[in-house]
Each structure stands twice: as C-alpha cells, then as structure tokens.
Protein backbone atom coordinates (compact mmCIF):
# COMPACT_ATOMS: atom_id res chain seq x y z
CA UNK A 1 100.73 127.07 50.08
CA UNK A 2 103.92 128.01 52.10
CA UNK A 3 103.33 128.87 55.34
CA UNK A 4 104.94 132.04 57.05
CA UNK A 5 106.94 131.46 60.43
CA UNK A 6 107.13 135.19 61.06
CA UNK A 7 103.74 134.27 63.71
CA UNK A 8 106.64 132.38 65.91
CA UNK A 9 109.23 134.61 65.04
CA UNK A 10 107.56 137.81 66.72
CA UNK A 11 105.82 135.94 69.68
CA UNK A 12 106.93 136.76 73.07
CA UNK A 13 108.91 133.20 74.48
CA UNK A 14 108.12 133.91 78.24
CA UNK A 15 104.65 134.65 77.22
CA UNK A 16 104.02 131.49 75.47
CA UNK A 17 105.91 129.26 78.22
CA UNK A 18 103.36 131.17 80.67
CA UNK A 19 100.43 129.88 78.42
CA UNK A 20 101.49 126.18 79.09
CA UNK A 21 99.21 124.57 81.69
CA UNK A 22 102.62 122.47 83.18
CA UNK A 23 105.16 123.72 85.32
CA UNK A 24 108.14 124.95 84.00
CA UNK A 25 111.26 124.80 85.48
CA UNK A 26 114.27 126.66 84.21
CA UNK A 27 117.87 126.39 86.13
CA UNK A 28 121.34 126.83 84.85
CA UNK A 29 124.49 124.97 84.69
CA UNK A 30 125.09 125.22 88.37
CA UNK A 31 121.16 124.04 89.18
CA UNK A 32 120.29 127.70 90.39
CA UNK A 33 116.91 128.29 89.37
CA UNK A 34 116.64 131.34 86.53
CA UNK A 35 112.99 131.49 85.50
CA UNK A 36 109.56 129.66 86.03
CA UNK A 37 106.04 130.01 84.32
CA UNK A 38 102.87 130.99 85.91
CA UNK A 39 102.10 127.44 86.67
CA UNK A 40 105.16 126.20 88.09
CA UNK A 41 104.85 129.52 90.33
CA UNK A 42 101.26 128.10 91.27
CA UNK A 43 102.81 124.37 92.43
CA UNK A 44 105.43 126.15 94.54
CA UNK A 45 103.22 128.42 96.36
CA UNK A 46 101.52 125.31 97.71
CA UNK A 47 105.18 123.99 98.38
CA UNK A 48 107.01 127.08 99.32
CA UNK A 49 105.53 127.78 102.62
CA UNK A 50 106.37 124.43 104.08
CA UNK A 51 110.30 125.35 103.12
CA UNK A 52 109.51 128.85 104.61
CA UNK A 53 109.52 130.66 101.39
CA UNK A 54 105.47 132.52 100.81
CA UNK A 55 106.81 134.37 97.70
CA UNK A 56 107.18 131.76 94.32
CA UNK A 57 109.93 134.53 92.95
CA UNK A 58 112.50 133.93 96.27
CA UNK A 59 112.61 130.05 94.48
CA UNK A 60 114.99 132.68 92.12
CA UNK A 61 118.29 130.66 92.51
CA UNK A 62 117.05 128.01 94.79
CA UNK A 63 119.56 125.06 94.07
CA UNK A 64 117.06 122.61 92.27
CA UNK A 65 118.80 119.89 94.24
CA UNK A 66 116.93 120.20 97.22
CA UNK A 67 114.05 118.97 95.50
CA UNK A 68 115.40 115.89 95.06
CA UNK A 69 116.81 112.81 97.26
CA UNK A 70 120.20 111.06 95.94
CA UNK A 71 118.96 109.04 93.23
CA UNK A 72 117.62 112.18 91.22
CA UNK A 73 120.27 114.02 91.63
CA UNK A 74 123.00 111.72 90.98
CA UNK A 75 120.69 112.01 87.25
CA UNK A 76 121.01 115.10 87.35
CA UNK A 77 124.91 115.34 87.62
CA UNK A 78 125.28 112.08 85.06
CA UNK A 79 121.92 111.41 83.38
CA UNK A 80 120.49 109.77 81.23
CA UNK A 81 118.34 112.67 80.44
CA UNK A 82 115.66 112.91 79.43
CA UNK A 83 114.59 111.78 83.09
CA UNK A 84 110.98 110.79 84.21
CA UNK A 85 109.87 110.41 88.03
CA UNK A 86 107.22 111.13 90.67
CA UNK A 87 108.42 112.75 93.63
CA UNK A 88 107.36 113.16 97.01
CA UNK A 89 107.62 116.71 98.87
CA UNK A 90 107.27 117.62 102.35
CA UNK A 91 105.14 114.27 102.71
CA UNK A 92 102.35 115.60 101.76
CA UNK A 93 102.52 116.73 98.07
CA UNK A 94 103.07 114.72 94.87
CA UNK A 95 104.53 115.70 91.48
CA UNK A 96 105.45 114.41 88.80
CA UNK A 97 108.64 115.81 86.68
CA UNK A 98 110.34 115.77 83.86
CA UNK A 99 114.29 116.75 83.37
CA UNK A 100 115.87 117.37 80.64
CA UNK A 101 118.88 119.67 79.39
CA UNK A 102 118.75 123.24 78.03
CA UNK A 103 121.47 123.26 75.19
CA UNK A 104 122.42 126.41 72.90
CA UNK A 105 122.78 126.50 69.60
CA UNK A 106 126.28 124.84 69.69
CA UNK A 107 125.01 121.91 71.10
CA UNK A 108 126.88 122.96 74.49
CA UNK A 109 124.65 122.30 77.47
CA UNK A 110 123.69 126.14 79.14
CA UNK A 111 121.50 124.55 81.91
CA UNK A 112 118.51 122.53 82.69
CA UNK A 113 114.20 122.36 82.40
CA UNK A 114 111.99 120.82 85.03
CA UNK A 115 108.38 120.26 83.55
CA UNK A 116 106.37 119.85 87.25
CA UNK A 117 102.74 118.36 86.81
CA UNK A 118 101.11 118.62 90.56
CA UNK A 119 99.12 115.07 90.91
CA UNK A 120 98.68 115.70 94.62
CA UNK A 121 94.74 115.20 94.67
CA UNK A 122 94.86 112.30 92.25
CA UNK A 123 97.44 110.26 94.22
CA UNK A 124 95.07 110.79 97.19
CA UNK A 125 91.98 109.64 95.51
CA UNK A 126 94.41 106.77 94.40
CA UNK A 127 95.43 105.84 98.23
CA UNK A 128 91.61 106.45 99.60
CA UNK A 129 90.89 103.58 96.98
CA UNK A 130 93.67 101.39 97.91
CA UNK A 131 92.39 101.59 101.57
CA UNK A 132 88.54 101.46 100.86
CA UNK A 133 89.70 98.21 98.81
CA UNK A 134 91.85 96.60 101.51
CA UNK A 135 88.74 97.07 103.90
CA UNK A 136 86.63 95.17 101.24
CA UNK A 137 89.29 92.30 100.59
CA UNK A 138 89.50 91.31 104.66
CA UNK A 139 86.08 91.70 106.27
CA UNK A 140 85.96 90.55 109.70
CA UNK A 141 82.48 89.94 110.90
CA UNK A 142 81.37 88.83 113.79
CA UNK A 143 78.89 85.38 114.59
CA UNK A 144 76.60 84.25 116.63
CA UNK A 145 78.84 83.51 119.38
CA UNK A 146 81.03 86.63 120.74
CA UNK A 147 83.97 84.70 120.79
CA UNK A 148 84.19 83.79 116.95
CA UNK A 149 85.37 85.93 114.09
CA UNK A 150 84.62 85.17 110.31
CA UNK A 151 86.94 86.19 107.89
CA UNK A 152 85.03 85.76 104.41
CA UNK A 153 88.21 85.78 102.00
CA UNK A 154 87.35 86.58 97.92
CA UNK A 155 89.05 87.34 95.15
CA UNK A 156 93.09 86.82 94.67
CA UNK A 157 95.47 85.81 97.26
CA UNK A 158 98.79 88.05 96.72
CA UNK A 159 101.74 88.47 98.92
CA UNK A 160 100.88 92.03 99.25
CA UNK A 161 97.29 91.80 100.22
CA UNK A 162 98.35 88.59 103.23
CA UNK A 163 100.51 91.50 104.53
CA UNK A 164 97.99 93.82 104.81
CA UNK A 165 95.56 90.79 106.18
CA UNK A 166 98.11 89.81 108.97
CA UNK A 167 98.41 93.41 110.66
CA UNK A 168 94.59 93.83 110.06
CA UNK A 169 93.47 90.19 111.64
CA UNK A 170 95.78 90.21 114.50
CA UNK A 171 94.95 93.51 115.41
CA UNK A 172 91.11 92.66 115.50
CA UNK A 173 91.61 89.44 117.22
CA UNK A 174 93.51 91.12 119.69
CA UNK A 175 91.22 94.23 120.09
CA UNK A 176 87.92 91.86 119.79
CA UNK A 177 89.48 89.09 122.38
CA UNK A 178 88.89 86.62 119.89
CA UNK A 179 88.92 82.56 121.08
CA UNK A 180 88.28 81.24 117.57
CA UNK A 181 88.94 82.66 113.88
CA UNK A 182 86.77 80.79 110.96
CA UNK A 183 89.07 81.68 107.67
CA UNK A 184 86.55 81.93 104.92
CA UNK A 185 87.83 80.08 101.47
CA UNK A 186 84.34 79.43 99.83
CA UNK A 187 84.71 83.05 97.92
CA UNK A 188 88.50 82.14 96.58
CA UNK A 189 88.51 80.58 93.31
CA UNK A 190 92.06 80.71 92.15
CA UNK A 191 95.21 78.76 93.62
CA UNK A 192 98.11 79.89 95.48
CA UNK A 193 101.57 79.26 95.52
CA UNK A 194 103.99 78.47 98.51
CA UNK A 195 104.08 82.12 99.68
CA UNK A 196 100.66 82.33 100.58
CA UNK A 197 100.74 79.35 102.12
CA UNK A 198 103.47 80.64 104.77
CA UNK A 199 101.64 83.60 104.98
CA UNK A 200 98.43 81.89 105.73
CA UNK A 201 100.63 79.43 108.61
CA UNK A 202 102.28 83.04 109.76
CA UNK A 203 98.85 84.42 110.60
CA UNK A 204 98.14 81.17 112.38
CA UNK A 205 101.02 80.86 114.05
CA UNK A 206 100.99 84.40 115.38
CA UNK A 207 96.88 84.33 116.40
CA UNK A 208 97.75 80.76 118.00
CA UNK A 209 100.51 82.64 119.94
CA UNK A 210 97.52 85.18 120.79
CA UNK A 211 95.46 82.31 122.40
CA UNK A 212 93.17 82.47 119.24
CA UNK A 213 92.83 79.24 117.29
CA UNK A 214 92.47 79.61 113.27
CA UNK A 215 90.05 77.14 111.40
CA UNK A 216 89.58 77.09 107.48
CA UNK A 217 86.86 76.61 105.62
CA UNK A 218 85.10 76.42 102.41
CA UNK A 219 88.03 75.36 100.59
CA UNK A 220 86.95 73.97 96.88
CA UNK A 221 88.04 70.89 95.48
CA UNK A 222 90.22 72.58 92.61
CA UNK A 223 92.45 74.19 95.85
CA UNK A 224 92.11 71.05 97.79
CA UNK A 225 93.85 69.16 95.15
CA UNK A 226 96.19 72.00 94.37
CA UNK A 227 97.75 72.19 97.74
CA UNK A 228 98.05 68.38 98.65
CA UNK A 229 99.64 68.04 94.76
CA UNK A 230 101.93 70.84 95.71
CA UNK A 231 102.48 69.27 99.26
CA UNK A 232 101.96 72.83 101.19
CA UNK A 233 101.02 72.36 105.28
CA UNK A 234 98.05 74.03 106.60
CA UNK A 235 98.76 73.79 110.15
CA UNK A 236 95.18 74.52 111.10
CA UNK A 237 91.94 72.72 111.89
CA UNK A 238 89.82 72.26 108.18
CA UNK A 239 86.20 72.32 107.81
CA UNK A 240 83.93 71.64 104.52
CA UNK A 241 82.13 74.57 105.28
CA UNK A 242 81.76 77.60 107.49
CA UNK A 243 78.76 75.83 108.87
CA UNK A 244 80.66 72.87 110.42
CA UNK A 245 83.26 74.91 111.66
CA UNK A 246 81.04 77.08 113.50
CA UNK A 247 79.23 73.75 114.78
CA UNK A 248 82.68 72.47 116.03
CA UNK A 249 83.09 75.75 117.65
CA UNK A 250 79.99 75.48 119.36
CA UNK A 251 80.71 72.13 120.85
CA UNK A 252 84.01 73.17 122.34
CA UNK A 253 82.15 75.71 123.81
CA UNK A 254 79.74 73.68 125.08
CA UNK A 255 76.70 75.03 123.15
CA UNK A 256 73.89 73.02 121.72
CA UNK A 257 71.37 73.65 118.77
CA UNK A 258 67.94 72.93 120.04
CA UNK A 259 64.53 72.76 118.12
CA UNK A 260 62.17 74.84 119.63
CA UNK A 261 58.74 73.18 119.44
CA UNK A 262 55.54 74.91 119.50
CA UNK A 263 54.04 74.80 122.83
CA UNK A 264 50.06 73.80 122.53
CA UNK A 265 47.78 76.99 123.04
C-alpha cells in the first residue's frame, strides 16, 4: 500500500524540532543564532546566567563562537563538518555537540545546526568514580609503629595511575611525618615496563629527599625475573615480604618482638 506524505507535509517544523528531546541549535551564515527548541532553551538557562543572560531568547543572535575555544571554531570556519565534540562551559557544565551545515535546496550553505546534549551530571558521576577509584588503587595505612606507612599496591601499574600515586604518597608522608614507607607488591600480578620503573625510583628519590626511606616488598617471582631480564634499577631496600620489612624496620628502630609467657597463678 502507498503511503501518503501529506502527515509531514502539513506538520508544523518548529513544532516537531520542539518535540526532540536534544538541543537544537540554529545560526546563520554569519554564526548569529536564529532559532532554538525548547530543549536547547532548557541547557542555556542553566548556562545563560553565568554569561549574564537569565532569558534563553536574548541567546537571539549570540555569535555561536563564543561557545567555543580555537580549535572548534577554526571547524567551524573550514570544517570537516559534520563535527563531533564535548565541550566544557563556564567550568562547570559539560555538553556534548554536534555541528553540521544548514544548506537550501541549491545545495548553497544558508547557515549552521548545533545539536547540544547536556551530560553535566553524568561526567560528574564519571569524575566521583575516577576519584573514589584512585583512593582504592593507593591505600596508605598505617602499622604498628607510627613511623611506618604501608602502601598495599594491586591491580595494574600505568603511567597515569604512578602520577596520581606520587602527589598522593608524598603528600601523606609529608603530612604523616613518615621515617619509613613499606611499598606493597604482593597484590601486583602483571609486569611493568621502564616507565614505571622511573616512576617507582621518582617517588623514592623524592620521599628519600623528604627524609623518608622507601622499602619494597612482596614482589613475585614472575616480576623478579622480569625486571633483572629487563635490567631496570630499583634503587630501594627489597624485602620477600611485608613481614621482613617491617622486622627490619623494627630493628633500626631499635624494637624487639618478645614472647610473653604466662605468669604462674
């Protein structure tokens, strides 16, 4: 059965681009804004009052440049278009858009869309997990003897994560007047490459220059023979376990374990 188009013939346009749960965006050939839907109004009058503007309609021939740092708008002036990206406004509010060019029926290019998707609460959710996860991949604990930090290390070992552990460490042994730092290895099962190992001798380095001295431990025999194959230098005291490096610990301290015996009743 043929199917009539006189359904999208009569609809209203601006009513159906209202309809559409995405911002929309519409700007002429000079980038002056000329018409938005309800939901791009929505997204701008979170924006709008940190530019000044309370009223979504006064974004009516805003310059849609000043949404957008060099990069985008050297797109905007050359393309390629269609043009995907996630922008950043104010600090504090995220979007994601979509550009692409309004054309008219002679293929001649009348002006510009902007689809706008607000991801504002998702990127935060995103960052609180990043940070919750950070907190979970360096865990500083503290032992028996005030002096002595633990750092239980697990999972993967990436550049990006011995960043985040240098600033965190240093700032704890500074803050905690750490004397001695036990480094963990017993919950790290894959190798690492030469990066991590000047990362490691960076955080070493830089507690040592604190007047905190770094011992690792725990280290399995698949790393063991991974970093003396690959020749990398640990410039740190090693222990078999967390045990005997505590126990060295305790001896340069002075300490002693004793047995406590029963006295007779």
């Amino acid at each position: 059965m043929k199917m009539s188009s006189s359904i999208l013939e009569d609809m209203n346009v601006y009513s159906l681009l209202d309809r559409i749960g995405e911002g929309l965006i519409f700007a002429d050939d000079e980038y002056r804004i000329i018409w938005m839907n309800h939901a791009a109004k929505e997204i701008l009058s979170k924006v709008g009052p940190l530019a000044g503007i309370t009223d979504p309609e006064a974004f009516i021939g805003f310059d849609i440049r000043r949404f957008h740092g060099k990069k985008q708008n050297d797109i905007l002036k050359n393309g390629p278009f269609p043009h995907s990206a996630q922008i950043r406004l104010f600090n504090r509010f995220t979007a994601k858009i979509v550009v692409d060019k309004l054309t008219n029926l002679q293929g001649e290019q009348t002006g510009f869309v902007l689809t706008w998707r607000d991801v504002t609460e998702y990127e935060d959710v995103i960052e609180e997990g990043k940070a919750l996860l950070e907190e979970m991949y360096t865990p500083i604990i503290g032992t028996a003897l005030d002096s002595a930090l633990l750092i239980a290390l697990t999972g993967t070992l990436t550049e990006e994560r011995m960043e985040i552990m240098k600033e965190k460490i240093l700032k704890e042994a500074a803050e905690r007047r750490a004397e001695y730092m036990i480094f963990d290895f017993t919950g790290i099962s894959e190798t690492f490459d030469e990066t991590i190992a000047f990362h490691l001798n960076q955080i070493a380095e830089g507690l040592r220059l604190m007047g905190t001295v770094s011992i690792f431990a725990g280290m399995n025999p698949k790393l063991v023979q991974h970093i003396t194959h690959q020749g990398y230098k640990l410039n740190v005291k090693t222990f078999q376990s967390f045990k005997q490096g505590i126990f060295y610990i305790w001896k340069e301290k002075g300490y002693a374990l004793q047995k406590i015996t029963s006295q007779p009743s």
